[in-house]
Protein backbone atom coordinates (compact mmCIF):
# COMPACT_ATOMS: atom_id res chain seq x y z
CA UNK A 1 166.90 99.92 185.24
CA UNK A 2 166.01 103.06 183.55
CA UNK A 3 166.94 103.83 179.76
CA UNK A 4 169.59 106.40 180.41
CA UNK A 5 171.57 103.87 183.06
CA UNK A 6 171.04 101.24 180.02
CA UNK A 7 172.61 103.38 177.25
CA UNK A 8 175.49 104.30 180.16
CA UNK A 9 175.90 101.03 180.99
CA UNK A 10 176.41 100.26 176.80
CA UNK A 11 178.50 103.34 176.70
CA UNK A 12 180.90 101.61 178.87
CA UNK A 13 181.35 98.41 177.56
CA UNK A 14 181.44 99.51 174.16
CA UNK A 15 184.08 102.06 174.89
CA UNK A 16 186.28 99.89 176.79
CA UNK A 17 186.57 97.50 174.56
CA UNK A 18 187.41 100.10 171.70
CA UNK A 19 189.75 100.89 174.69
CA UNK A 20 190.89 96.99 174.43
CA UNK A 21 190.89 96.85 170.65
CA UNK A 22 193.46 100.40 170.35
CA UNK A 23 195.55 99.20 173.10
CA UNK A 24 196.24 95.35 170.96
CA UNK A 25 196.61 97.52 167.87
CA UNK A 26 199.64 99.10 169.31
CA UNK A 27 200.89 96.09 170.75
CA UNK A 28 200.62 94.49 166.82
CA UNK A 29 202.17 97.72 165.23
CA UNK A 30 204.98 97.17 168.11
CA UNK A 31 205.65 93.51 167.19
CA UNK A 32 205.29 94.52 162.93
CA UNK A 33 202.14 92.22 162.85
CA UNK A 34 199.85 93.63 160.27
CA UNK A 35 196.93 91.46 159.67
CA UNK A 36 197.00 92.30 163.63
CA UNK A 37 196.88 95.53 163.53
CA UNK A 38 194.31 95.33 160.73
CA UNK A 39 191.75 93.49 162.74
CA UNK A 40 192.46 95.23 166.20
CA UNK A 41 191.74 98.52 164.26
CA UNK A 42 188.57 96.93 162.58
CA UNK A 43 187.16 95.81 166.04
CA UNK A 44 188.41 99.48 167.57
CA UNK A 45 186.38 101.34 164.93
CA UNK A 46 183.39 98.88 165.32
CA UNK A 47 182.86 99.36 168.84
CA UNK A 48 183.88 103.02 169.01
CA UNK A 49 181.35 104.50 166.98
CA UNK A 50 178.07 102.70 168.60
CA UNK A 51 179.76 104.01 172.01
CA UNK A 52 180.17 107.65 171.10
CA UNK A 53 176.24 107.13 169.82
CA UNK A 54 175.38 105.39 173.48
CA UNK A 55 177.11 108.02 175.06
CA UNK A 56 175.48 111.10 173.27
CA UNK A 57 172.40 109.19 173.17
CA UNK A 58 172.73 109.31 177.43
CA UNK A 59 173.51 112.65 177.79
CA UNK A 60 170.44 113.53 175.54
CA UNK A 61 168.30 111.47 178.32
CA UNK A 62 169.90 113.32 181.21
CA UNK A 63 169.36 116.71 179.85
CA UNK A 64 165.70 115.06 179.19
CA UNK A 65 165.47 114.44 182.95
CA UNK A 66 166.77 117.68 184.07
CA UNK A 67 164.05 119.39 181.80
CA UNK A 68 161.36 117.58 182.88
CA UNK A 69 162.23 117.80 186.51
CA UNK A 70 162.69 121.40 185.97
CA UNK A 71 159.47 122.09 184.62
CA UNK A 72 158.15 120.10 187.58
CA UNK A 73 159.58 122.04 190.17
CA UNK A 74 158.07 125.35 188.43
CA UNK A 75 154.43 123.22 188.01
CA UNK A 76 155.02 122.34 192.30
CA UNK A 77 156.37 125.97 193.26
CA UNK A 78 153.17 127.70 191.30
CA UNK A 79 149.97 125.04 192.60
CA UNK A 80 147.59 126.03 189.84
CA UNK A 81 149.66 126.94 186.75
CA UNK A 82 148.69 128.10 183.54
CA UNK A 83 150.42 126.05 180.62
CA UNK A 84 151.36 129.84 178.58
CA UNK A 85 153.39 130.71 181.87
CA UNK A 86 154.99 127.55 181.37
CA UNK A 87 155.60 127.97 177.55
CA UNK A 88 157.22 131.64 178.61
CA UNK A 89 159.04 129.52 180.99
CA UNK A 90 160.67 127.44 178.69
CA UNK A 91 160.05 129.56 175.40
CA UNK A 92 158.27 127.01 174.28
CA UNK A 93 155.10 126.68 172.38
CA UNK A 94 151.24 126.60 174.33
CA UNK A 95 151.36 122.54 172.54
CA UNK A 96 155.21 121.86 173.98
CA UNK A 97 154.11 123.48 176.84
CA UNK A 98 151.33 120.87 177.39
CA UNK A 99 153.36 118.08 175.99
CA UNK A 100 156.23 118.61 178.56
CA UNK A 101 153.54 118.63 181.28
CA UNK A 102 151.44 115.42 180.35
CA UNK A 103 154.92 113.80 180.48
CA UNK A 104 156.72 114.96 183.31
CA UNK A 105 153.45 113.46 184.99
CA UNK A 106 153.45 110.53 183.07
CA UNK A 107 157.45 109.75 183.69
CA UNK A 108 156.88 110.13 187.68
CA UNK A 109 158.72 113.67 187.83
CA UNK A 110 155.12 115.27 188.69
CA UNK A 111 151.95 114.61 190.28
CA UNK A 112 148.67 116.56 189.08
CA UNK A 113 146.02 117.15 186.84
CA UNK A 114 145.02 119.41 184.30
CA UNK A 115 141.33 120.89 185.34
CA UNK A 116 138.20 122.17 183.01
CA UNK A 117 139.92 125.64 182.19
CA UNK A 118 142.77 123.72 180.69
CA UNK A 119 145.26 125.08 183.54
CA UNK A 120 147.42 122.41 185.47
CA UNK A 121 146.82 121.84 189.06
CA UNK A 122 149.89 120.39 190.85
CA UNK A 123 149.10 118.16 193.76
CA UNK A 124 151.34 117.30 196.51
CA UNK A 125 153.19 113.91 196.13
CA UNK A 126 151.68 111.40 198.50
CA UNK A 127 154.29 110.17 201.45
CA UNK A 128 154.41 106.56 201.44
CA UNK A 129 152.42 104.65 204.14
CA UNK A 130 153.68 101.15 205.49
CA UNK A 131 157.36 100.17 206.96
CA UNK A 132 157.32 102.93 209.43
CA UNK A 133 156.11 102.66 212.92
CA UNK A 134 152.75 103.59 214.10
C-alpha cells in the first residue's frame, strides 16, 4: 500500500466518523441532552480536523505523483535530456531540476541514468519476462 492510498484510507475513516459524531450530536440536541451533545461535538471536532489534514495531506501526494510522472514522460519523450531543459520545463531551478529527476527514478516513475556530461539519459523500461508463453 502506497502512502497516498494510506493517508486516503485515514481520510475516510476519520471523516466518517466526524460524519458519525455530527449526526449523534443532532440526535442529542433533538432529545435536549446536553452533556450529549457536548461529547458528540468533542469527538466530531477531534476526528474532523486530523481528516481535513489526511485529506490535504493526499491530495499533496497526488499532485506529487502527477509531477513526477510528468517530468518522466518529458525525460522518456526527449532520450538524452539536459536537466536546464527540464528546469525551463518546470521553471524550476538547475538543483530542483536534478532533484525531481533522481526521484522520479528512484520512486519507479522513470528508468535512466544521468551520464559524465551531467545530462540524463532515459532508458526504455524493461518488459517483464516470465508468465507468458514461449
Amino acid at each position: 500500500m502506497n502512502r497516498r492510498t494510506l493517508y486516503e484510507l485515514l481520510a475516510t475513516v476519520s471523516l466518517a466518523v466526524a460524519g458519525v459524531g455530527a449526526i449523534l450530536a443532532t440526535a442529542g440536541a433533538l432529545l435536549q441532552q446536553v452533556i450529549s451533545v457536548a461529547a458528540a461535538t468533542l469527538c466530531t471536532l477531534v476526528f474532523l480536523v486530523p481528516g481535513l489534514y489526511f485529506l490535504a495531506y493526499a491530495r499533496r501526494l497526488r499532485a506529487r505523483d502527477l509531477a513526477l510522472a510528468h517530468a518522466a514522460a518529458y525525460a522518456t519523450a526527449r532520450g538524452t535530456l539536459d536537466v536546464k531543459d527540464l528546469a525551463r520545463e518546470l521553471s524550476v531551478s538547475d538543483e530542483v531540476a536534478t532533484k525531481i529527476l533522481r526521484t522520479a527514478v528512484r520512486e519507479g516513475h522513470l528508468h535512466g541514468r544521468f551520464d559524465e556530461r551531467g545530462r540524463f539519459v532515459a532508458e526504455s523500461p524493461r518488459p517483464e519476462t516470465g508468465g507468458g508463453p514461449p
